[in-house]
N, C-alpha and C. Protein backbone atom coordinates (compact mmCIF):
# COMPACT_ATOMS: atom_id res chain seq x y z
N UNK A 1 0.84 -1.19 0.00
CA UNK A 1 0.00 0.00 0.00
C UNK A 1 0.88 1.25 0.00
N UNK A 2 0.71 1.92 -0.67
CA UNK A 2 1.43 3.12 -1.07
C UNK A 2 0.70 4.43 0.61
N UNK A 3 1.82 5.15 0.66
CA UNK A 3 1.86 6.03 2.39
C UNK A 3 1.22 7.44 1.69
N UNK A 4 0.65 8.32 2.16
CA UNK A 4 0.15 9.10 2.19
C UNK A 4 1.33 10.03 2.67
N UNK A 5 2.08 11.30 1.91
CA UNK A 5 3.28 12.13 2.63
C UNK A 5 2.66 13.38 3.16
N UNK A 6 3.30 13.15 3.88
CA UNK A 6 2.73 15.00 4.82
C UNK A 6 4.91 15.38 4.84
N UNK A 7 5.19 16.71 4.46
CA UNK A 7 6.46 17.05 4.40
C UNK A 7 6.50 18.49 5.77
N UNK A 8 7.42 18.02 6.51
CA UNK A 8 7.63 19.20 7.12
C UNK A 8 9.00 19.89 7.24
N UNK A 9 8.84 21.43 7.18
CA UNK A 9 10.31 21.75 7.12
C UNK A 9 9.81 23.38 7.65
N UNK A 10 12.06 23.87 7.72
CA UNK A 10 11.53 24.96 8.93
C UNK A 10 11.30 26.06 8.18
N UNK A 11 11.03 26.03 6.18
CA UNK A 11 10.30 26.97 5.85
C UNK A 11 9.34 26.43 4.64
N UNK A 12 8.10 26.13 5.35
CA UNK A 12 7.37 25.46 4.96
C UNK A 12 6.85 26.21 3.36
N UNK A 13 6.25 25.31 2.71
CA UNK A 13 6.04 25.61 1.39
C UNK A 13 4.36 25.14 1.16
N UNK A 14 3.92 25.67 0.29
CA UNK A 14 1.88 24.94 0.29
C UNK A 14 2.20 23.66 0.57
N UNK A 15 0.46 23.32 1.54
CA UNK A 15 0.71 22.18 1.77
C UNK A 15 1.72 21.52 2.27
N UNK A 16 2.76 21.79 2.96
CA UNK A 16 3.74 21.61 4.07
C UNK A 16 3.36 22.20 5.25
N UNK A 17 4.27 21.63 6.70
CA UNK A 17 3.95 22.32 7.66
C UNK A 17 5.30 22.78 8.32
N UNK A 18 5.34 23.49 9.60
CA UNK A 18 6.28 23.65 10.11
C UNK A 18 6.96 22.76 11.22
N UNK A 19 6.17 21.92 12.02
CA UNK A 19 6.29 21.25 12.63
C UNK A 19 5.87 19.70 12.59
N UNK A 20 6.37 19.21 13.44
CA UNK A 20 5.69 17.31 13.55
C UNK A 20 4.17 17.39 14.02
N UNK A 21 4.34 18.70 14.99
CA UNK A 21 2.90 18.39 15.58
C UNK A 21 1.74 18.62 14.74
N UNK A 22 1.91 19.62 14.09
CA UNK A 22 1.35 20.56 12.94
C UNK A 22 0.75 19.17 12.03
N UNK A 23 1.65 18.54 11.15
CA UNK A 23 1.61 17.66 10.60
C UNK A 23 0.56 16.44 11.04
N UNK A 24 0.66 16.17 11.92
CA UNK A 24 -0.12 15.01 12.53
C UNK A 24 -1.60 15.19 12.86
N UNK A 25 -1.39 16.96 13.57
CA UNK A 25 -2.75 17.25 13.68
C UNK A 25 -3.56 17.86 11.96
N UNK A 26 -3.17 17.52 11.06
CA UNK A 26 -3.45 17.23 9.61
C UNK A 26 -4.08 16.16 9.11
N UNK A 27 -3.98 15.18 9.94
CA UNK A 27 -4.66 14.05 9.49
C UNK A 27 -5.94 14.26 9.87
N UNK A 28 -6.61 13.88 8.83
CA UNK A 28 -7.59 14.08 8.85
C UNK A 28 -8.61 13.12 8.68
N UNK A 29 -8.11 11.82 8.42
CA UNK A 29 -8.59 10.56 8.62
C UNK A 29 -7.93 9.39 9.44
N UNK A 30 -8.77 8.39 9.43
CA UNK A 30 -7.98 7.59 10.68
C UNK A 30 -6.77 6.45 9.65
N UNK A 31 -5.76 6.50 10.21
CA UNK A 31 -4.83 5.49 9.68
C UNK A 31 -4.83 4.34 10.02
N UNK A 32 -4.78 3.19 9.40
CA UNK A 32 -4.31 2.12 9.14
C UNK A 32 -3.99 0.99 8.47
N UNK A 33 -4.01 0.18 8.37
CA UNK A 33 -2.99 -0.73 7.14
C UNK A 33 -3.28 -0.27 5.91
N UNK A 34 -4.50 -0.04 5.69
CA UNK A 34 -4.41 0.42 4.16
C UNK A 34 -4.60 1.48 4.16
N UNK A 35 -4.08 2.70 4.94
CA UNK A 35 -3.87 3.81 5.02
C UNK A 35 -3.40 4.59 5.50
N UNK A 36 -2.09 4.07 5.56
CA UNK A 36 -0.79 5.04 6.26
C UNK A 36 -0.32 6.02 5.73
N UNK A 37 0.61 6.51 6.67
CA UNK A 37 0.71 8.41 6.84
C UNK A 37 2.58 8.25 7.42
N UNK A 38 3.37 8.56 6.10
CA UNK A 38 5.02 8.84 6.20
C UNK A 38 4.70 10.67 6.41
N UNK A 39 5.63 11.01 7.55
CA UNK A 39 5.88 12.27 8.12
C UNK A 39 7.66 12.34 7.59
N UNK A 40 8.15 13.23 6.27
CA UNK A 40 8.78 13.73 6.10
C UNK A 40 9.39 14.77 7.13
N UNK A 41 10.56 14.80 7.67
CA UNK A 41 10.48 15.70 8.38
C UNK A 41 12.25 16.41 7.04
N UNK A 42 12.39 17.97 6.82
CA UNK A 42 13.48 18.10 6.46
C UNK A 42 14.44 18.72 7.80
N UNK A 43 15.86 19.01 7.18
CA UNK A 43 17.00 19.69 8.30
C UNK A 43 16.18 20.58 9.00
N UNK A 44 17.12 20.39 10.28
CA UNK A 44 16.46 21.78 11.43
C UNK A 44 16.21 21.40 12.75
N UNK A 45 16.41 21.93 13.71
CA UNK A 45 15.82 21.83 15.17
C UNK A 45 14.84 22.14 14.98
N UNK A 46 13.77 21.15 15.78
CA UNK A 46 12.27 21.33 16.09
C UNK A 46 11.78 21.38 17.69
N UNK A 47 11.50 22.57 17.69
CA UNK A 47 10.90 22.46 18.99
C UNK A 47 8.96 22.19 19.56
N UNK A 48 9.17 20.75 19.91
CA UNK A 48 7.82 20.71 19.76
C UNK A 48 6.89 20.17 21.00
N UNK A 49 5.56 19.93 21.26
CA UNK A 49 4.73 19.61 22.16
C UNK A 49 5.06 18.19 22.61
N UNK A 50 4.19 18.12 23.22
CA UNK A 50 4.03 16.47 23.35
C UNK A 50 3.81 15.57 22.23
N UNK A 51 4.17 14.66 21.73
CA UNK A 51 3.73 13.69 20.13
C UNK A 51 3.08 12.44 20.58
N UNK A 52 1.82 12.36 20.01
CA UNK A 52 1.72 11.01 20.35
C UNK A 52 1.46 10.54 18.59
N UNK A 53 2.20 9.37 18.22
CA UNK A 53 1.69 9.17 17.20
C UNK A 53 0.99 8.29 17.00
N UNK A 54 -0.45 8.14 15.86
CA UNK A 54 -1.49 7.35 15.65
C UNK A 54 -0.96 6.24 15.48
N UNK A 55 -1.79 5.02 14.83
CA UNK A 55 -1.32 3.57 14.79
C UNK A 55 -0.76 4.26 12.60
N UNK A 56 0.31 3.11 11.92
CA UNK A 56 0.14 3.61 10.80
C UNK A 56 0.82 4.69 10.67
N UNK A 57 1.39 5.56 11.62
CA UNK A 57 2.21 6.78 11.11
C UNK A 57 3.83 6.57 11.05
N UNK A 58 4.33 7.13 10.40
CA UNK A 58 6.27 6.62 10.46
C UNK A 58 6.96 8.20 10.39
N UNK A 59 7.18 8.17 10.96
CA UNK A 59 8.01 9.56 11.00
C UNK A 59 9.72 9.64 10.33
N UNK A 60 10.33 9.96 9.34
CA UNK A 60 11.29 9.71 8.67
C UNK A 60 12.01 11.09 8.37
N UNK A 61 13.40 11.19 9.44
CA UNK A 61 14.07 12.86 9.54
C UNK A 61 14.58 12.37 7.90
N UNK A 62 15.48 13.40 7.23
CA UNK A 62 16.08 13.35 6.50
C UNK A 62 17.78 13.32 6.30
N UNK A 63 18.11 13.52 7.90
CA UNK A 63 19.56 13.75 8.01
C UNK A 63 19.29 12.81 9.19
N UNK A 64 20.12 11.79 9.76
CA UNK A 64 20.14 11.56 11.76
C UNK A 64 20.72 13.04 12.18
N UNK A 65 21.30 13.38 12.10
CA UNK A 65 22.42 14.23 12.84
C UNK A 65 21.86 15.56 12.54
N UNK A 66 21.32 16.04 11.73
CA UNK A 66 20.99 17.46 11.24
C UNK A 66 19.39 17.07 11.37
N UNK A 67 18.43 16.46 11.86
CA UNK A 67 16.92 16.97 12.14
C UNK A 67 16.98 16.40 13.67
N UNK A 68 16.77 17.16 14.33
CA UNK A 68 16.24 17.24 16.08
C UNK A 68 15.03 17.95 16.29
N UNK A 69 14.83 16.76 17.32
CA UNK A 69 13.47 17.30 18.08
C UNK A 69 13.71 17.40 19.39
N UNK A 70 13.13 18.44 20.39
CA UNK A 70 13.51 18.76 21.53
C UNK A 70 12.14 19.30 21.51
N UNK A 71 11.55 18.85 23.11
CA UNK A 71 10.24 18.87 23.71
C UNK A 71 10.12 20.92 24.00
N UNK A 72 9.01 21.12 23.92
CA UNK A 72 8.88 22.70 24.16
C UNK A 72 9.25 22.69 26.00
N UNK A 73 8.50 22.02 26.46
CA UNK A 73 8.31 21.80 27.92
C UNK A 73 8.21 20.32 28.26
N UNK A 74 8.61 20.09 30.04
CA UNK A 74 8.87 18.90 30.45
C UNK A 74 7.12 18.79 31.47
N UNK A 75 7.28 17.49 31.71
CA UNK A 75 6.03 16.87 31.89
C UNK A 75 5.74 15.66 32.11
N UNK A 76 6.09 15.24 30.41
CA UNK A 76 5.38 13.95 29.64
C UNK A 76 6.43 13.67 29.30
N UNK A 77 6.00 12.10 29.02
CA UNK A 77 7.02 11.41 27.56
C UNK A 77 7.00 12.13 26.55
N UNK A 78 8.09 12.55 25.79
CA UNK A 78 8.28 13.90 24.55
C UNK A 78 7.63 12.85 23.63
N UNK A 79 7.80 11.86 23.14
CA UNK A 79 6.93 11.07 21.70
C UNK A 79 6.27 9.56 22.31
N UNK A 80 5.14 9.65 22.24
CA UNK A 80 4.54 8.26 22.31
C UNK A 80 4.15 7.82 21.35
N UNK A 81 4.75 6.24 21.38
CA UNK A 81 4.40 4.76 19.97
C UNK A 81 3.36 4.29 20.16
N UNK A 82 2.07 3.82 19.39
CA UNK A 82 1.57 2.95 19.37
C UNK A 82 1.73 1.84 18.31
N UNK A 83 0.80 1.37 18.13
CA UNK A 83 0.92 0.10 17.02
C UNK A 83 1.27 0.47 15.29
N UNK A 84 2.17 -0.06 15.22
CA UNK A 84 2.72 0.33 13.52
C UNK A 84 2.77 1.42 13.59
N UNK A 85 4.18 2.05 14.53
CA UNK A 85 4.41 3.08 14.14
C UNK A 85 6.17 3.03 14.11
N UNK A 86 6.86 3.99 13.47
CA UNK A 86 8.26 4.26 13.54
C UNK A 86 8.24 5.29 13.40
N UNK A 87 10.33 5.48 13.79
CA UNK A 87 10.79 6.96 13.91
C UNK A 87 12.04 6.18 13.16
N UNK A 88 12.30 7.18 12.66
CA UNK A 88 13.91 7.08 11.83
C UNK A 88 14.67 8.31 11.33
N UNK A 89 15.90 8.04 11.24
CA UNK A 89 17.17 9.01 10.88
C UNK A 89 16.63 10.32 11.46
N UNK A 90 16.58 10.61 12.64
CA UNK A 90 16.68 11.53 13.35
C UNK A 90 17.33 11.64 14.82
N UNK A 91 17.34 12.56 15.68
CA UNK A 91 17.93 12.92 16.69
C UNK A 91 16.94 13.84 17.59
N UNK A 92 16.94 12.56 18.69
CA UNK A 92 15.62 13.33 19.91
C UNK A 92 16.86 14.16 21.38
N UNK A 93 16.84 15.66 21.54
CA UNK A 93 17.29 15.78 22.53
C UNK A 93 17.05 16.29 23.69
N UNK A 94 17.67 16.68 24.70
CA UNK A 94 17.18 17.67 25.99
C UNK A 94 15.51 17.12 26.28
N UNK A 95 14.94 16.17 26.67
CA UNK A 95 14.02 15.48 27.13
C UNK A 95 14.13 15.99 28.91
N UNK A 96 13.05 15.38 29.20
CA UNK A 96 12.66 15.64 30.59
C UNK A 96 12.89 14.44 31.44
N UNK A 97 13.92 14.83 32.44
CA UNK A 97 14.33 13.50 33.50
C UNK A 97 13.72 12.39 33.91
N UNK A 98 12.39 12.86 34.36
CA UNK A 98 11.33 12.09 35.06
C UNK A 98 10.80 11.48 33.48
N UNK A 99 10.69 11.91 32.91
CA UNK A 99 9.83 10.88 31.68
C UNK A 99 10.68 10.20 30.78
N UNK A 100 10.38 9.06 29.92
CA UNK A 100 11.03 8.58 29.34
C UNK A 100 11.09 9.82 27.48
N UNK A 101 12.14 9.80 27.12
CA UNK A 101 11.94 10.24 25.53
C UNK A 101 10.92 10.01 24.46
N UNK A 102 11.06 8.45 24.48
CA UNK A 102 10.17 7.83 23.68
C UNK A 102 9.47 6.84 24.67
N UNK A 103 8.27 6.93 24.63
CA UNK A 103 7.48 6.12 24.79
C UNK A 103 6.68 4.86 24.58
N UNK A 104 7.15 3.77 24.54
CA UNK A 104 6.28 2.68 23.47
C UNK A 104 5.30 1.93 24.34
N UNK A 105 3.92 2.11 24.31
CA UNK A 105 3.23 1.54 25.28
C UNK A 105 2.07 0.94 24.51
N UNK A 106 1.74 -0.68 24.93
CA UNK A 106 0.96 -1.59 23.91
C UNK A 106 1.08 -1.56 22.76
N UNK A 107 2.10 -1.82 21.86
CA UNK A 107 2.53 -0.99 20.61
C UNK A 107 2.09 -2.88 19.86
N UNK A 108 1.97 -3.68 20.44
CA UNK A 108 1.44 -4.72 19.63
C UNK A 108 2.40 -5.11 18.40
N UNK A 109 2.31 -5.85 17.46
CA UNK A 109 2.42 -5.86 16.03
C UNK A 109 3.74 -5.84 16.12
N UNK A 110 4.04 -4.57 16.13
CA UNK A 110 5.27 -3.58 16.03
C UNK A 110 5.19 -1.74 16.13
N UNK A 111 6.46 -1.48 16.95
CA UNK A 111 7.18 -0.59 16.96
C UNK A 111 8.45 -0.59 16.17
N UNK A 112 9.23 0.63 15.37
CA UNK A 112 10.34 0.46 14.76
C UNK A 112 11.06 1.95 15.28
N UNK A 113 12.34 1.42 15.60
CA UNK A 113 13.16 2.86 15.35
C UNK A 113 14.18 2.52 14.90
N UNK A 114 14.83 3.11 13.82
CA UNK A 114 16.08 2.97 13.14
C UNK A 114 16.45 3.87 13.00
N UNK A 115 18.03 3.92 13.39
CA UNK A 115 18.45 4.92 13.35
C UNK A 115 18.43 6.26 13.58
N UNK A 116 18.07 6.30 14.81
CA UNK A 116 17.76 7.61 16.06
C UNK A 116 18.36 7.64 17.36
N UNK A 117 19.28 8.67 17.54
CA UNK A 117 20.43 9.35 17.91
C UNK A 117 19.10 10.19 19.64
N UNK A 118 19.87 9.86 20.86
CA UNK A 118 19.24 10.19 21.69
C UNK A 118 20.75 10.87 22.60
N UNK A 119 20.14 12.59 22.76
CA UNK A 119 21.28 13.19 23.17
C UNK A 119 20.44 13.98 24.88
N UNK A 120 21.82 13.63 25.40
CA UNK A 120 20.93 14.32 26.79
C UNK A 120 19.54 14.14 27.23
N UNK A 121 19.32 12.77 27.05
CA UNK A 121 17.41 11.88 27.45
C UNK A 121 18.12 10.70 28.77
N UNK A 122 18.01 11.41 29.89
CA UNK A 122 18.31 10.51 30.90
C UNK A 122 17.20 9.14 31.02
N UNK A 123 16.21 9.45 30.45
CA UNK A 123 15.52 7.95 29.90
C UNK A 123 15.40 7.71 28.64
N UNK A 124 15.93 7.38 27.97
CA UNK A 124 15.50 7.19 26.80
C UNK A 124 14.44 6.35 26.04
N UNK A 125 14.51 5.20 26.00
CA UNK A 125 13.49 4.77 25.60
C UNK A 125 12.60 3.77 26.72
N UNK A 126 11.39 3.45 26.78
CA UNK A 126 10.53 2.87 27.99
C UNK A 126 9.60 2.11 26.72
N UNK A 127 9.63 0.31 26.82
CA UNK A 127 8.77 -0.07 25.85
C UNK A 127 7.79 -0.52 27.36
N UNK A 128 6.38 -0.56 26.94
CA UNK A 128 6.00 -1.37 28.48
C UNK A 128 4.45 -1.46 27.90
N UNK A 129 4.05 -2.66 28.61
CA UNK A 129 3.14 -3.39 27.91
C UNK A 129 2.22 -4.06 29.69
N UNK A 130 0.66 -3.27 29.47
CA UNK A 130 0.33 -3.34 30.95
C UNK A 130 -1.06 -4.67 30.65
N UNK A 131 -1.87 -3.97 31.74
CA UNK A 131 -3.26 -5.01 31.68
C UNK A 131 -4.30 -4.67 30.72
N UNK A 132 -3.73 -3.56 29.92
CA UNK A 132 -4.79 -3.23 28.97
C UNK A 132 -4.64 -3.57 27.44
N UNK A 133 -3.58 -4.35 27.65
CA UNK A 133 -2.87 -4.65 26.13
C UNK A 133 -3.64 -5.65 25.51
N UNK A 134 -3.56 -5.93 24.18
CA UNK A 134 -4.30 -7.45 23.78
C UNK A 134 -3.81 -8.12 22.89
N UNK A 135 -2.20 -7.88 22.88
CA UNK A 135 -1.24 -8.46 22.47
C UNK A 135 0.25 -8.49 23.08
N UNK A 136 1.31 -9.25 22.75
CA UNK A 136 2.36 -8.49 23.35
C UNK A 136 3.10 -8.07 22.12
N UNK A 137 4.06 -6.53 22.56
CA UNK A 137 4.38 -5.92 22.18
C UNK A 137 5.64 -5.96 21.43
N UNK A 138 6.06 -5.42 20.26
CA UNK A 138 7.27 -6.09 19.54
C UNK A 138 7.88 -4.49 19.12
N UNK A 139 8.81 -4.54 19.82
CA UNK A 139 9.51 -3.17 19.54
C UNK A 139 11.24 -3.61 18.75
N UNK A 140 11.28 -2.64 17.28
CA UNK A 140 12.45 -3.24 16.79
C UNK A 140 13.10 -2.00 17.15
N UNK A 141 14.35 -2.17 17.40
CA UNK A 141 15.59 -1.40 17.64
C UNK A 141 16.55 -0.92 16.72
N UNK A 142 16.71 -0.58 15.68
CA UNK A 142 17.97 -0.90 14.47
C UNK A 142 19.06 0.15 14.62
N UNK A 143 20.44 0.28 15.22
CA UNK A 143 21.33 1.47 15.06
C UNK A 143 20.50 2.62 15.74
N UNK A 144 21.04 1.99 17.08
CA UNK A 144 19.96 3.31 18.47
C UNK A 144 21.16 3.74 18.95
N UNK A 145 21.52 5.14 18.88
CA UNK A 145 22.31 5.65 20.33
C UNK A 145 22.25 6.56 20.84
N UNK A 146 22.71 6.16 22.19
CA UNK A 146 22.15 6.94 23.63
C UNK A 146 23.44 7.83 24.04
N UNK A 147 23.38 8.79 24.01
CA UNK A 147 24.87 9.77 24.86
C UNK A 147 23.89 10.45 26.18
N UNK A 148 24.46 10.19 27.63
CA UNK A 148 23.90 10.53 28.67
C UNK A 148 22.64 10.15 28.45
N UNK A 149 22.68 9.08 28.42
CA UNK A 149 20.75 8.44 29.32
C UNK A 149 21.25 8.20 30.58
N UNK A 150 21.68 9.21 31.71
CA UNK A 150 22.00 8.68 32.87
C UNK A 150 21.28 7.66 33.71
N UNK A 151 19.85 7.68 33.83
CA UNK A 151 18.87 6.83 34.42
C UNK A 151 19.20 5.31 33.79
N UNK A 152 18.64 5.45 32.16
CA UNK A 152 18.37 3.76 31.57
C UNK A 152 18.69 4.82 29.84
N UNK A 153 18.89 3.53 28.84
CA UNK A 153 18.83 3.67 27.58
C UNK A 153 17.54 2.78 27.49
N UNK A 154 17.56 1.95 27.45
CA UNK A 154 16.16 1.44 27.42
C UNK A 154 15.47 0.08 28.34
N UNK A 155 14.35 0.60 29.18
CA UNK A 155 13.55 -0.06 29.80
C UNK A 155 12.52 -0.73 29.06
N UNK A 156 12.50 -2.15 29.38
CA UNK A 156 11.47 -2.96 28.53
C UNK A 156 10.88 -3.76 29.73
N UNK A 157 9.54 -3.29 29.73
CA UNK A 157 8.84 -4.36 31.29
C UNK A 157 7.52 -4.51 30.33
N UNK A 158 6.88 -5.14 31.84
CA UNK A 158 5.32 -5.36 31.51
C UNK A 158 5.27 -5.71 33.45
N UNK A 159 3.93 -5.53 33.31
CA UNK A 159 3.09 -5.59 34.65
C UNK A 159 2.23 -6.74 35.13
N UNK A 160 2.13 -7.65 33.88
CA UNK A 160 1.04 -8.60 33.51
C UNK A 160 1.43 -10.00 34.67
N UNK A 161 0.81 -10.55 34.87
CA UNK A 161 0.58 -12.11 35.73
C UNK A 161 1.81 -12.84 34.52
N UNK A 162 2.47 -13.95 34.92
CA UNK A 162 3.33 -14.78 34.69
C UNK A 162 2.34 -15.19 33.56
N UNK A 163 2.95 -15.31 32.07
CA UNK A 163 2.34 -16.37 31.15
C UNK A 163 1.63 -15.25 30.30
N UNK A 164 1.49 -14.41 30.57
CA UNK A 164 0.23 -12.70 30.12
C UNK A 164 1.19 -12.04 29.27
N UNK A 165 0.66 -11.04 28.28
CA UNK A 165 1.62 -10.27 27.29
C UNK A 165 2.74 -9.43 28.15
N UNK A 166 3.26 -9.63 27.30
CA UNK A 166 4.54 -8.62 28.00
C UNK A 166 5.40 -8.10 26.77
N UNK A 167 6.56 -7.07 26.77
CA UNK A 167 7.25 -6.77 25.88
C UNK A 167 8.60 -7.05 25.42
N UNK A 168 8.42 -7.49 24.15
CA UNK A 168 9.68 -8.02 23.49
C UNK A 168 10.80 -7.37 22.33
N UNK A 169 11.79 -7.21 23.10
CA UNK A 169 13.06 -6.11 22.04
C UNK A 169 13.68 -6.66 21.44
N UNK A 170 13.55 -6.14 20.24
CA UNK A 170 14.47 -7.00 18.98
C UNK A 170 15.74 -6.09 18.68
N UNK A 171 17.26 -6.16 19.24
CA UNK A 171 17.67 -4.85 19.23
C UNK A 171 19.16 -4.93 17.87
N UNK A 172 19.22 -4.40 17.19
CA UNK A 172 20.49 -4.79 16.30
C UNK A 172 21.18 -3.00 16.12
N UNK A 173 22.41 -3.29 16.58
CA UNK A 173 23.44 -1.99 17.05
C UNK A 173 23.21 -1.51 17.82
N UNK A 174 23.52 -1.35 18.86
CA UNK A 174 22.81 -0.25 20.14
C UNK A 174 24.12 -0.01 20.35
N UNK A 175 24.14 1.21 21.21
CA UNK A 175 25.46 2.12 21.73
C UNK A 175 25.22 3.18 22.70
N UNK A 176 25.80 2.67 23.75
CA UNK A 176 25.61 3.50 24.74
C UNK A 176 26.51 4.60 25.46
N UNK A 177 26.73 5.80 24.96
CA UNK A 177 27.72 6.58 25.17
C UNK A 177 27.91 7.26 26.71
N UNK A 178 28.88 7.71 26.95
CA UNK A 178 28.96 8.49 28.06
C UNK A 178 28.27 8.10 29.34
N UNK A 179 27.57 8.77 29.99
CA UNK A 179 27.10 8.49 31.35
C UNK A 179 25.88 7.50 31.43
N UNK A 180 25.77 6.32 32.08
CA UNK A 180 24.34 5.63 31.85
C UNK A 180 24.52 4.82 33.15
N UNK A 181 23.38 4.41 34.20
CA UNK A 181 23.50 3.68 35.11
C UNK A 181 23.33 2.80 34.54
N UNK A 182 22.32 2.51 33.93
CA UNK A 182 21.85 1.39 33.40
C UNK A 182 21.32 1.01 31.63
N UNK A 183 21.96 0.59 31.17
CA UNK A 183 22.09 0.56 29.67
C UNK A 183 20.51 0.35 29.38
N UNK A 184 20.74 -1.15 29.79
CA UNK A 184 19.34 -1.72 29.16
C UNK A 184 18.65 -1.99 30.45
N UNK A 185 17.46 -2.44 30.59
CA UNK A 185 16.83 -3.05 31.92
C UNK A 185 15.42 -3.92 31.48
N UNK A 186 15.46 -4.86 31.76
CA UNK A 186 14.65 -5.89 31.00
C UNK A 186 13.54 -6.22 32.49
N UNK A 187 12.43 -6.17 32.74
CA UNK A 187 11.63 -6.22 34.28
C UNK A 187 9.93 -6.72 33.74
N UNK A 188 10.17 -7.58 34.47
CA UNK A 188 8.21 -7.85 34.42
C UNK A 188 8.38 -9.80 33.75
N UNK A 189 7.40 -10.28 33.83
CA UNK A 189 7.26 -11.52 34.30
C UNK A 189 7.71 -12.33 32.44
N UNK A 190 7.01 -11.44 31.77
CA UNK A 190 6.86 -11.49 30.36
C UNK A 190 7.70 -10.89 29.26
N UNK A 191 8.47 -10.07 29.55
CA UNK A 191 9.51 -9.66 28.86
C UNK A 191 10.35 -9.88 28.37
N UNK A 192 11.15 -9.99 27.20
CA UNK A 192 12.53 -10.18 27.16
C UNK A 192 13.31 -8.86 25.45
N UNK A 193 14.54 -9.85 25.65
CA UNK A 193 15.04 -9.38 24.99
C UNK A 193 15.21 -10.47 23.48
């Protein structure tokens, strides 16, 4: 099935936007399998809200190193995953201590991130899969790195009774730079790696 493009850049042109958030709140129908939604993002720091993205959306920077996103304000998790969604060739930074960066919660099916660069996110990524799920969760990893995730680079739990969904990381290249207590952390009855 061919993706539906929404393009964003930091001088937007018709029918472009300026932001991720901008972009998303564009959709204007509901996504899924046979109707997904690729988020172009071009070069530039983005400073943006909270993200949660729909099921079906993929978000795709154009540089890793030259497109960043950095949260306006702390709070929340700066981007939440659900089901069939990805992030790629970009760079998430300056996140909020208490929350994780990325968020992947009941993401089912699949989650994907390839190739996304996490700078100064003392949590970085949190996959976690609770009592409301109705699958377990499959988060792929491809060429992830973390500089100062002091807390965790990535937490993968679940909450569920022994034998119940829980979340599973498929991880290929990971790199964990500079300061980290804890790289990875794998917790909950159902989980693994």
């Amino acid at each position: 099935n061919a993706y539906k493009e929404i393009i964003v850049r930091k001088n937007p042109g018709p029918g472009e936007f300026s932001s991720l958030a901008l972009a998303i709140d564009s959709i204007d129908d509901v996504p899924c399998d046979g109707n997904r939604y690729l988020i172009i993002i071009h070069n530039g720091v983005y400073i943006e809200p909270q993200i949660v993205l729909p099921c079906c959306v993929y978000v795709v920077g154009t540089s890793m190193q030259n497109v960043r996103l950095t949260p306006k304000e702390y709070g929340y998790p700066f981007i939440t995953c659900s089901n069939s969604t990805g992030l790629a060739f970009l760079t998430i930074e300056n996140t909020d201590p208490d929350e994780p960066a990325v968020y992947i919660k009941n993401c089912g099916e699949y989650t994907l991130l390839h190739k996304i660069e996490f700078e100064s996110c003392p949590k970085a990524i949190k996959v976690e899969t609770n009592e409301d799920a109705e699958e377990t969760s499959l988060c792929y990893l491809e060429y992830v790195a973390t500089t100062d995730a002091y807390n965790y680079s990535i937490l993968c739990t679940d909450n569920n009774v022994a034998g119940g969904y829980g979340s599973e990381l498929s991880i290929e290249n990971f790199y964990s730079f500079s300061h980290c207590d804890d790289s990875i952390i794998v917790d909950g009855q159902n989980s693994k790696l």
